[in-house]
PDB file of N, CA and C in Angstrom:
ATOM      1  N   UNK A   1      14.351  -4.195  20.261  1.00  0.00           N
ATOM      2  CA  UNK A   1      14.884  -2.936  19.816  1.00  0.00           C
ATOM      3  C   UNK A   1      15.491  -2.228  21.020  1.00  0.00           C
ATOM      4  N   UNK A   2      16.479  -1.749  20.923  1.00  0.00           N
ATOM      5  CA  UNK A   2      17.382  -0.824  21.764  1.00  0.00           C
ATOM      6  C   UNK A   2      17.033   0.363  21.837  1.00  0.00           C
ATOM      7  N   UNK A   3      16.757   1.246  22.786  1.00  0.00           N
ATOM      8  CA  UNK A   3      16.383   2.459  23.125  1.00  0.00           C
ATOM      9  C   UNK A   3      17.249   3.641  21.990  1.00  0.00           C
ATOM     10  N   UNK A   4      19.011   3.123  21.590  1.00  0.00           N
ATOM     11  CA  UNK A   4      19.058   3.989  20.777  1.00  0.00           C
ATOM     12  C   UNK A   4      18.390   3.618  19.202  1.00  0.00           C
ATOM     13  N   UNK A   5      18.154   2.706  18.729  1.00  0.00           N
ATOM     14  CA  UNK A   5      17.493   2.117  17.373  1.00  0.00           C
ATOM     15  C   UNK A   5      16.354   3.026  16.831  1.00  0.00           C
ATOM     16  N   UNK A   6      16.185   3.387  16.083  1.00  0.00           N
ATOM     17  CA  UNK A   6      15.198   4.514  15.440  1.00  0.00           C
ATOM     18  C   UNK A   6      14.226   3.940  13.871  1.00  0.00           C
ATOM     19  N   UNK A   7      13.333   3.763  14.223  1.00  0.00           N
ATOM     20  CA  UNK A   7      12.426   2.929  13.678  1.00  0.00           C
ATOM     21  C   UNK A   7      12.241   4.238  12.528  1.00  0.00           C
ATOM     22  N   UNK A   8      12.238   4.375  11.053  1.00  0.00           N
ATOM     23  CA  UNK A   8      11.970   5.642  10.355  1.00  0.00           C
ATOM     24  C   UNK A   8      10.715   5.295   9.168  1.00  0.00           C
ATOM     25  N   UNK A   9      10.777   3.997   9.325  1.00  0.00           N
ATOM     26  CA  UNK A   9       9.371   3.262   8.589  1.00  0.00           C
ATOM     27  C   UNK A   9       8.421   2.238   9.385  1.00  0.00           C
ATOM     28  N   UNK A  10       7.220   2.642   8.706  1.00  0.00           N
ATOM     29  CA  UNK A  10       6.302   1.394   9.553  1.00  0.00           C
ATOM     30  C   UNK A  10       5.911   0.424   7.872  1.00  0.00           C
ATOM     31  N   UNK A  11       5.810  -0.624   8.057  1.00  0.00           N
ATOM     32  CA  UNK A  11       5.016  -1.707   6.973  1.00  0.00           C
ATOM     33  C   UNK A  11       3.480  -2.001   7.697  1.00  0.00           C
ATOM     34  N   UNK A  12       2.957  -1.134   7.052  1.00  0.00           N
ATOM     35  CA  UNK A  12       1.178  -1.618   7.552  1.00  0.00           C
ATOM     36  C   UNK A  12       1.029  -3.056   7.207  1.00  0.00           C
ATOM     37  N   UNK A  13       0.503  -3.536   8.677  1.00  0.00           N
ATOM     38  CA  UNK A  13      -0.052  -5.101   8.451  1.00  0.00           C
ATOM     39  C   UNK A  13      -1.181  -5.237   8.187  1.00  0.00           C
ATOM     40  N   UNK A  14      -1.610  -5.532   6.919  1.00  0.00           N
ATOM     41  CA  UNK A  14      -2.981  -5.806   6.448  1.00  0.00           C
ATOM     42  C   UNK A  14      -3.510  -7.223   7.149  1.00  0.00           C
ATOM     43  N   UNK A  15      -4.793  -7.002   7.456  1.00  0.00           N
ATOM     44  CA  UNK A  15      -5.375  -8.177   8.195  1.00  0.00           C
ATOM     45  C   UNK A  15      -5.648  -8.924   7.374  1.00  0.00           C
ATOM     46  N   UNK A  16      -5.735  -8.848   5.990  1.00  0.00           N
ATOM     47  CA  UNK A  16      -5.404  -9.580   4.670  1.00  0.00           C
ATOM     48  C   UNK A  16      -4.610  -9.349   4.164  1.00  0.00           C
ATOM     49  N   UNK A  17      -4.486 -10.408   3.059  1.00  0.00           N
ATOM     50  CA  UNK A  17      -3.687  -9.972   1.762  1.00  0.00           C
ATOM     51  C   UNK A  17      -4.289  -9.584   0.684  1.00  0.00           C
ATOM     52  N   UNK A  18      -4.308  -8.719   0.136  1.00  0.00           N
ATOM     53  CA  UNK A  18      -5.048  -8.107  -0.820  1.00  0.00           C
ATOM     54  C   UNK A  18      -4.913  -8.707  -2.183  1.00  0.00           C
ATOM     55  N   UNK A  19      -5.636  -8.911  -2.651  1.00  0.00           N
ATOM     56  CA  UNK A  19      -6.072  -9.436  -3.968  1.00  0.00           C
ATOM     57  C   UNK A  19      -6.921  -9.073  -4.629  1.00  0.00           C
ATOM     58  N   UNK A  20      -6.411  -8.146  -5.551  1.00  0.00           N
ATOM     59  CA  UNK A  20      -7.687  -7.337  -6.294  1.00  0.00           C
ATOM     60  C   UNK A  20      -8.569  -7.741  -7.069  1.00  0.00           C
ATOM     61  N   UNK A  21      -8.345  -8.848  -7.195  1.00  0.00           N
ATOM     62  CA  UNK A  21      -9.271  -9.494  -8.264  1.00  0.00           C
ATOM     63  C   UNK A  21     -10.487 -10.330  -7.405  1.00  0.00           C
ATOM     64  N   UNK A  22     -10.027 -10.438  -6.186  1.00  0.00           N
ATOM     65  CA  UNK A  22     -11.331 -10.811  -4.613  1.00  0.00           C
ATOM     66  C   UNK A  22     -11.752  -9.726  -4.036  1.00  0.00           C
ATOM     67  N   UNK A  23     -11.107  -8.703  -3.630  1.00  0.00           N
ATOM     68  CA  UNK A  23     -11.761  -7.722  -2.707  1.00  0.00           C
ATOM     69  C   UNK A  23     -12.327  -6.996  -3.765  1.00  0.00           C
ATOM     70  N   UNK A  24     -11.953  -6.684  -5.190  1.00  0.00           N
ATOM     71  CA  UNK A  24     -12.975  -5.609  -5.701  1.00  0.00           C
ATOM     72  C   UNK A  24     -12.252  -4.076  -5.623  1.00  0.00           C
ATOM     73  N   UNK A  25     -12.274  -3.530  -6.693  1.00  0.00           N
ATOM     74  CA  UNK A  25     -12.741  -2.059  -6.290  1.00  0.00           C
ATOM     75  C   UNK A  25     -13.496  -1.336  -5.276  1.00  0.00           C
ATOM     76  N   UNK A  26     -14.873  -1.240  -5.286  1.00  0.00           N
ATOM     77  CA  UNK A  26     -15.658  -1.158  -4.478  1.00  0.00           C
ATOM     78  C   UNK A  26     -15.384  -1.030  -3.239  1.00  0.00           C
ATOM     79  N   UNK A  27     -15.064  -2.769  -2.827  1.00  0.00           N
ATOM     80  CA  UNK A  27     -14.769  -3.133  -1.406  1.00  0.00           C
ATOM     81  C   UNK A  27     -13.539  -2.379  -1.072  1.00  0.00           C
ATOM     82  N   UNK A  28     -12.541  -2.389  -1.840  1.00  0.00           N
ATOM     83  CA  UNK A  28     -10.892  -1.744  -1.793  1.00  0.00           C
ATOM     84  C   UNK A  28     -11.083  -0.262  -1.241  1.00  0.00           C
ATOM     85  N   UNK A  29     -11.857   0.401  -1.925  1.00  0.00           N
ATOM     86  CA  UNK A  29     -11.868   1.911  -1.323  1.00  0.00           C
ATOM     87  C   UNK A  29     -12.416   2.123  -0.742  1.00  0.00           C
ATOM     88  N   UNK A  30     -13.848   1.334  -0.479  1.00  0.00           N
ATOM     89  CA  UNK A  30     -14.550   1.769   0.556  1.00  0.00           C
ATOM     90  C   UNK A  30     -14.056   1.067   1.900  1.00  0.00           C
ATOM     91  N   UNK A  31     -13.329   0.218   2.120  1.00  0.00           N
ATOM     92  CA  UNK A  31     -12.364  -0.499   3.715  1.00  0.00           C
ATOM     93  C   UNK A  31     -11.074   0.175   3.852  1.00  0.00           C
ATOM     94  N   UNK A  32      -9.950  -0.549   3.020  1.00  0.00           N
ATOM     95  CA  UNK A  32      -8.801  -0.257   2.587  1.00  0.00           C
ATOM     96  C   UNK A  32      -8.174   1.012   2.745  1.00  0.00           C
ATOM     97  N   UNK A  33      -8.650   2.140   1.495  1.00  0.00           N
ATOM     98  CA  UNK A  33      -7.874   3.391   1.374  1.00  0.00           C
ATOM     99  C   UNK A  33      -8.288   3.848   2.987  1.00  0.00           C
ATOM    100  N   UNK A  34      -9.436   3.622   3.696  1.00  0.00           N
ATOM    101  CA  UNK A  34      -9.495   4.577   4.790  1.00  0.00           C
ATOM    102  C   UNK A  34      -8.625   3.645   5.854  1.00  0.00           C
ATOM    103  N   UNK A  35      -8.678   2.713   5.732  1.00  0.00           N
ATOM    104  CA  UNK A  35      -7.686   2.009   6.682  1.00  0.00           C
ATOM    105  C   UNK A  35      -6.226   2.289   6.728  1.00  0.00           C
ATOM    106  N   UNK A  36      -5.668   2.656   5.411  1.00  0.00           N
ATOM    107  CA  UNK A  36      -4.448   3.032   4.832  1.00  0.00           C
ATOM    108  C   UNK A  36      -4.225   4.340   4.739  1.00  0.00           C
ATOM    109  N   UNK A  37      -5.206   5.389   5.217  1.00  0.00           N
ATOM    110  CA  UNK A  37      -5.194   6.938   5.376  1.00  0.00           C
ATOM    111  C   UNK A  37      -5.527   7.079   6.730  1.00  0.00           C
ATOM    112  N   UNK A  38      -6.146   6.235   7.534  1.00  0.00           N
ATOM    113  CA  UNK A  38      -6.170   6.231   9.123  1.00  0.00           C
ATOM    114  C   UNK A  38      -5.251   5.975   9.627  1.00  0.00           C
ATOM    115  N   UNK A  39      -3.855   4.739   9.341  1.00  0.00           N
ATOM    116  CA  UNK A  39      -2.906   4.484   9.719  1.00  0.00           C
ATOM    117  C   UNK A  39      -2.145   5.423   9.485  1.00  0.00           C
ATOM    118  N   UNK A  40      -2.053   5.774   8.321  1.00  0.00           N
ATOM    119  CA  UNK A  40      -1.089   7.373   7.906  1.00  0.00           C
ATOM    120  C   UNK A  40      -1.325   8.425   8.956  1.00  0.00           C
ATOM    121  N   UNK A  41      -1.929   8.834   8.808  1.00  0.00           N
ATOM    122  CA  UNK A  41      -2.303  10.085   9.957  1.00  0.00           C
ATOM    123  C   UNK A  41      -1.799   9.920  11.424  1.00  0.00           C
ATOM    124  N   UNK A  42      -1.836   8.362  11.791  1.00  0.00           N
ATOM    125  CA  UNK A  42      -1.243   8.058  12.986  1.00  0.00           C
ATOM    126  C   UNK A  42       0.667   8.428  12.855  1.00  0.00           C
ATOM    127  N   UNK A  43       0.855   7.558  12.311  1.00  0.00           N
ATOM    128  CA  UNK A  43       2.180   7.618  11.713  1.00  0.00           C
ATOM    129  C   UNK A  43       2.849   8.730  11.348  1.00  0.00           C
ATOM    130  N   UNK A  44       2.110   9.674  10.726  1.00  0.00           N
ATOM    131  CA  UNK A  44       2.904  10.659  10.347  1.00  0.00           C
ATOM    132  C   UNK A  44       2.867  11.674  11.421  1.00  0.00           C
ATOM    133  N   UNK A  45       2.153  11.622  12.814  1.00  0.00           N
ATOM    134  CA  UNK A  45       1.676  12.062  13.547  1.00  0.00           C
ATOM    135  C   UNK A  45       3.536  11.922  15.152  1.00  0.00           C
ATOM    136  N   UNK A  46       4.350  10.602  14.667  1.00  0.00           N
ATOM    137  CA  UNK A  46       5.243  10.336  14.858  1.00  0.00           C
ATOM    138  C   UNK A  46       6.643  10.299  14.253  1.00  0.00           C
ATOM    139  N   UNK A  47       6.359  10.917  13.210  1.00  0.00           N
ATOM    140  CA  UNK A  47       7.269  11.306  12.062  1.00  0.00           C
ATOM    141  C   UNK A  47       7.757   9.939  11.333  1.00  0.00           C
ATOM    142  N   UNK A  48       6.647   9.327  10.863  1.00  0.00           N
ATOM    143  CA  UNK A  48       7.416   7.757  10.076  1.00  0.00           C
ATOM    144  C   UNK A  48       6.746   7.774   8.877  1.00  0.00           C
ATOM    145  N   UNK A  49       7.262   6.716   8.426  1.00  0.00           N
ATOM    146  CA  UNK A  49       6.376   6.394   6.912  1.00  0.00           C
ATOM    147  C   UNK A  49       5.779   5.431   7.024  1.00  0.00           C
ATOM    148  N   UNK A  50       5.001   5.074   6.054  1.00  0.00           N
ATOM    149  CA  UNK A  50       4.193   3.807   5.975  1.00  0.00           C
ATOM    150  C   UNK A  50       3.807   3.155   4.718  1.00  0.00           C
ATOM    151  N   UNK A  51       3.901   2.396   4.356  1.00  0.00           N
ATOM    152  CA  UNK A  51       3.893   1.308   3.330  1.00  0.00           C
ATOM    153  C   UNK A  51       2.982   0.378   3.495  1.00  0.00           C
ATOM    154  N   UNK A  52       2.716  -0.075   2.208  1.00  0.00           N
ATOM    155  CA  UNK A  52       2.280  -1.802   2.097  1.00  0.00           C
ATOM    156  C   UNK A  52       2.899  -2.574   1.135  1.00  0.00           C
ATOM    157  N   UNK A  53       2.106  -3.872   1.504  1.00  0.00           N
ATOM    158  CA  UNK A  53       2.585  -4.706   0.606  1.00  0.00           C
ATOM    159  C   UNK A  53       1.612  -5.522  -0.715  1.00  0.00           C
ATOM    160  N   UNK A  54       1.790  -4.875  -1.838  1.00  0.00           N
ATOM    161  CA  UNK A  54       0.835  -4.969  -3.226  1.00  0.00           C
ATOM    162  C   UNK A  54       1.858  -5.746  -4.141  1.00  0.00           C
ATOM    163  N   UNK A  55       1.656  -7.258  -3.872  1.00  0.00           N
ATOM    164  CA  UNK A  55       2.563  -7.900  -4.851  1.00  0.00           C
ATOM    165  C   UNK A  55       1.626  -8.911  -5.885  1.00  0.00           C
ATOM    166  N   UNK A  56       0.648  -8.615  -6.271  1.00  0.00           N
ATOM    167  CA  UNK A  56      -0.476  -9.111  -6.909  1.00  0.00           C
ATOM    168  C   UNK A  56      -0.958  -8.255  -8.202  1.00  0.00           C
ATOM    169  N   UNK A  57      -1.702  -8.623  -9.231  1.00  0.00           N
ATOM    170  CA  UNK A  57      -2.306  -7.909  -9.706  1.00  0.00           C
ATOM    171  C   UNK A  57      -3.073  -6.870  -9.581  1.00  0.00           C
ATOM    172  N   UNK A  58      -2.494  -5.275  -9.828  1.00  0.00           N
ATOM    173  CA  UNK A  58      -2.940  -4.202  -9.385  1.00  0.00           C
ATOM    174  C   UNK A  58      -3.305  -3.122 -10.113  1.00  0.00           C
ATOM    175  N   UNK A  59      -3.782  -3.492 -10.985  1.00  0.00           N
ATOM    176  CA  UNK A  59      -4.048  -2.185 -11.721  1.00  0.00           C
ATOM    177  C   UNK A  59      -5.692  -2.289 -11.282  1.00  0.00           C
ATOM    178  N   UNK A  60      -6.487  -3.273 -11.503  1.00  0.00           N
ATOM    179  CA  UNK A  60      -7.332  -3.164 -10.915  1.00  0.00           C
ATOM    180  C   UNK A  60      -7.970  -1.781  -9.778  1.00  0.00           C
ATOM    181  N   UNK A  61      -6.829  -1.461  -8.742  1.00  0.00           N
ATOM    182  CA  UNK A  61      -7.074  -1.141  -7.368  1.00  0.00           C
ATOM    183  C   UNK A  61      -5.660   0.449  -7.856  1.00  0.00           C
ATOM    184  N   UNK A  62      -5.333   0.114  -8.481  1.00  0.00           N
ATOM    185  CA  UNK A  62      -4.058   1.079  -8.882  1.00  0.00           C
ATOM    186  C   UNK A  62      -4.431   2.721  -8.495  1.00  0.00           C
ATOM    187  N   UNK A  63      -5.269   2.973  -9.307  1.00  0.00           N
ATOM    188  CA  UNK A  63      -6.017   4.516  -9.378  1.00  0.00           C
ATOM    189  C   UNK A  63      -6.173   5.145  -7.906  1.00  0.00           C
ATOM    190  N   UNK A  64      -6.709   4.193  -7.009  1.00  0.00           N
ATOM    191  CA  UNK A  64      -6.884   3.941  -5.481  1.00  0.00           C
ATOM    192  C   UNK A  64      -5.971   4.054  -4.478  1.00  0.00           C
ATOM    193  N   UNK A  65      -4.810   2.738  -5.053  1.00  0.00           N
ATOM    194  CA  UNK A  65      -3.671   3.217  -4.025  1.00  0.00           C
ATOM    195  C   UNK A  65      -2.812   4.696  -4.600  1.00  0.00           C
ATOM    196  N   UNK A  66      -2.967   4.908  -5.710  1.00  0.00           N
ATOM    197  CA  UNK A  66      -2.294   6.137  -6.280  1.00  0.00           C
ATOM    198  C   UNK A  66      -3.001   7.324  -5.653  1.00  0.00           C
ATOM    199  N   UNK A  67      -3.851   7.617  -4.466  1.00  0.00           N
ATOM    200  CA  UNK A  67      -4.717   8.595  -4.148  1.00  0.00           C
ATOM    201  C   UNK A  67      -4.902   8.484  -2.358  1.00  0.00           C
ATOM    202  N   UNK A  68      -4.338   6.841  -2.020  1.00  0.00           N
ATOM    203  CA  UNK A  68      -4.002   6.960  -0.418  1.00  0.00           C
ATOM    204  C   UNK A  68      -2.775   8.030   0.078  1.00  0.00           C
ATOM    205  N   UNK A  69      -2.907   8.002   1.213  1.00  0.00           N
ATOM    206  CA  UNK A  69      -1.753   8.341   2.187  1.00  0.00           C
ATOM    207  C   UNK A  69      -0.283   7.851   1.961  1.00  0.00           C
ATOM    208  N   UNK A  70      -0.760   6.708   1.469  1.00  0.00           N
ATOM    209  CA  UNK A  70       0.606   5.938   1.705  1.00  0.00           C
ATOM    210  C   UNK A  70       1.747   6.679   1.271  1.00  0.00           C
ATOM    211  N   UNK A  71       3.413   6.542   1.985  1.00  0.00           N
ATOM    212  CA  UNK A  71       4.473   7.226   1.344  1.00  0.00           C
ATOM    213  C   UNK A  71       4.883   5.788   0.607  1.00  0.00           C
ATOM    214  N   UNK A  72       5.083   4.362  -0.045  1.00  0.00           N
ATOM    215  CA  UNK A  72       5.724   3.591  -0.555  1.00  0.00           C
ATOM    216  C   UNK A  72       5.124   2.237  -0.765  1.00  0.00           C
ATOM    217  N   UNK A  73       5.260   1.473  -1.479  1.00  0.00           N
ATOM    218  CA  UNK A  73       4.672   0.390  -1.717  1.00  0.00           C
ATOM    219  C   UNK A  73       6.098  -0.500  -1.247  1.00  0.00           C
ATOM    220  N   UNK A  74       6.021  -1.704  -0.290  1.00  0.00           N
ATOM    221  CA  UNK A  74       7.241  -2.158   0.031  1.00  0.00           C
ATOM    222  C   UNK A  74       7.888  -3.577  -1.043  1.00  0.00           C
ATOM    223  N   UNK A  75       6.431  -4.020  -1.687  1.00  0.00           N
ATOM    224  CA  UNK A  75       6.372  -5.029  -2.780  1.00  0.00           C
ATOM    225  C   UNK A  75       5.701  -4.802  -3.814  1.00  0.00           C
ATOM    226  N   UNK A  76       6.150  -4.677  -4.913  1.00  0.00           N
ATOM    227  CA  UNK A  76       5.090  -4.285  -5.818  1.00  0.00           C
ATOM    228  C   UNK A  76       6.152  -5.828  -7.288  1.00  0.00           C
ATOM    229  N   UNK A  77       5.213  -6.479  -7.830  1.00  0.00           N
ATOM    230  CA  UNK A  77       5.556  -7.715  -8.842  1.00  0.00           C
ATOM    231  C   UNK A  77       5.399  -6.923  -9.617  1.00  0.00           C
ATOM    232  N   UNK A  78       6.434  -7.028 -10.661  1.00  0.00           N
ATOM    233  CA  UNK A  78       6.080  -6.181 -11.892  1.00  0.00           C
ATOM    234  C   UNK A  78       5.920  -6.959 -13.180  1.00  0.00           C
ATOM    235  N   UNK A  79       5.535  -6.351 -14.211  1.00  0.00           N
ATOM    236  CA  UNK A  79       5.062  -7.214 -15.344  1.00  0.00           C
ATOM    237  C   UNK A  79       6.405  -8.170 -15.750  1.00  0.00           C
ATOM    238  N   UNK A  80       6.050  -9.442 -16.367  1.00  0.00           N
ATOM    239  CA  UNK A  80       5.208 -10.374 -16.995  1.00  0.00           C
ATOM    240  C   UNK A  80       4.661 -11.386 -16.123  1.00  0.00           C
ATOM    241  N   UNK A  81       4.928 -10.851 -14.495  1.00  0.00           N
ATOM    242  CA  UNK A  81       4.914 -12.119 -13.529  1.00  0.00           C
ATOM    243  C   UNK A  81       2.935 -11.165 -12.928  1.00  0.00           C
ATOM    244  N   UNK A  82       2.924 -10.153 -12.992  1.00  0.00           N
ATOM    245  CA  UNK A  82       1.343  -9.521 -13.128  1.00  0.00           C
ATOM    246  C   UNK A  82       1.194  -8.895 -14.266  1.00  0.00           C
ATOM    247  N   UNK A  83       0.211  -7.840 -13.720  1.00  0.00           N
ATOM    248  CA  UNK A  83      -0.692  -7.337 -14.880  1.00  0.00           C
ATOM    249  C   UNK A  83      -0.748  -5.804 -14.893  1.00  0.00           C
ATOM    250  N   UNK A  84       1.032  -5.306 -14.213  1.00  0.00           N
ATOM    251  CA  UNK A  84       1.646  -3.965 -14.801  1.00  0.00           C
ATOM    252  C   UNK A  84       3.087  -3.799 -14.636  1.00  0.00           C
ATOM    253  N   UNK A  85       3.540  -3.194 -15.351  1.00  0.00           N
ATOM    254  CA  UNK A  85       4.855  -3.056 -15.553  1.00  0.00           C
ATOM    255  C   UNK A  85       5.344  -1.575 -14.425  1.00  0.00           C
ATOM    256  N   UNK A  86       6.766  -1.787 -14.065  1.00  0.00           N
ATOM    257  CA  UNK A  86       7.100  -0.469 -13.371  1.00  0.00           C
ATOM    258  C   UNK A  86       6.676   0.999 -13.775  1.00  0.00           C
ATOM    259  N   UNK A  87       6.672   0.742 -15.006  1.00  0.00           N
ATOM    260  CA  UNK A  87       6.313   2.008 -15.774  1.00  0.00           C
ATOM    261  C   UNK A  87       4.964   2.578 -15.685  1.00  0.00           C
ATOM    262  N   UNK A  88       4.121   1.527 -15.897  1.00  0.00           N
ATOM    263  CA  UNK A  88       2.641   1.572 -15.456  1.00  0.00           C
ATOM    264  C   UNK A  88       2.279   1.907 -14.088  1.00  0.00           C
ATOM    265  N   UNK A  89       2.855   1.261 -12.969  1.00  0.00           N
ATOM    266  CA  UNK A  89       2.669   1.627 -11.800  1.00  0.00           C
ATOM    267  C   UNK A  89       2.683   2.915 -11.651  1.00  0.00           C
ATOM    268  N   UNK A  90       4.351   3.279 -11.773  1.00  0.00           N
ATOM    269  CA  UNK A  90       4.716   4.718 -11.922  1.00  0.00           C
ATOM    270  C   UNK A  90       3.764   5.875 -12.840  1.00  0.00           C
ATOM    271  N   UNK A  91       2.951   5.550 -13.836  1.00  0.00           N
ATOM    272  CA  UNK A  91       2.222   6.662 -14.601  1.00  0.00           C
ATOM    273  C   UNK A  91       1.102   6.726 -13.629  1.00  0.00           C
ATOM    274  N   UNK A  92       0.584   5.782 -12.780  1.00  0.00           N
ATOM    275  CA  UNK A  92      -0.616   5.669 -11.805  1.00  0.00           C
ATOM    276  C   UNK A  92      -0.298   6.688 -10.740  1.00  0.00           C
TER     277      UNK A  92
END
């Protein structure tokens, strides 16, 4: 990157890949959202955004990420290839 280049998003690198149907609820909010609201706070602390990447079955975990920090989801599969449609995401 070039000193003039201006970075205006970050993509949080999950040390996994999330799979809601393995990590759980449970496990998801109690690791995850604070991992994904700790990174935020950094970030927004530099004026950027931050994202992940949820290309799996998510409604599961939905309610959850609908209540992080996060400003964007950078992948999200939408129905019939998972188990919600854009619309669904969006009412979450």
């Amino acid at each position: 990157m070039t000193p003039r280049q201006r970075v205006e998003a970050v993509l949080n690198g999950d040390k996994v890949h999330v799979v809601p149907s393995v990590i759980g609820v449970e496990t998801f909010e109690k690791y995850q959202v604070q991992h994904y609201n700790e990174a935020a706070e950094i970030m927004r602390k530099h004026g950027k955004l931050i994202g992940t990447h949820l290309d799996d079955n998510n409604k599961l975990i939905a309610k959850a990420v609908a209540g992080t920090d996060l400003d964007y989801i950078e992948a999200f599969t939408p129905a019939p290839d998972t188990d919600m449609s854009l619309a669904d995401a969006r009412n979450v």
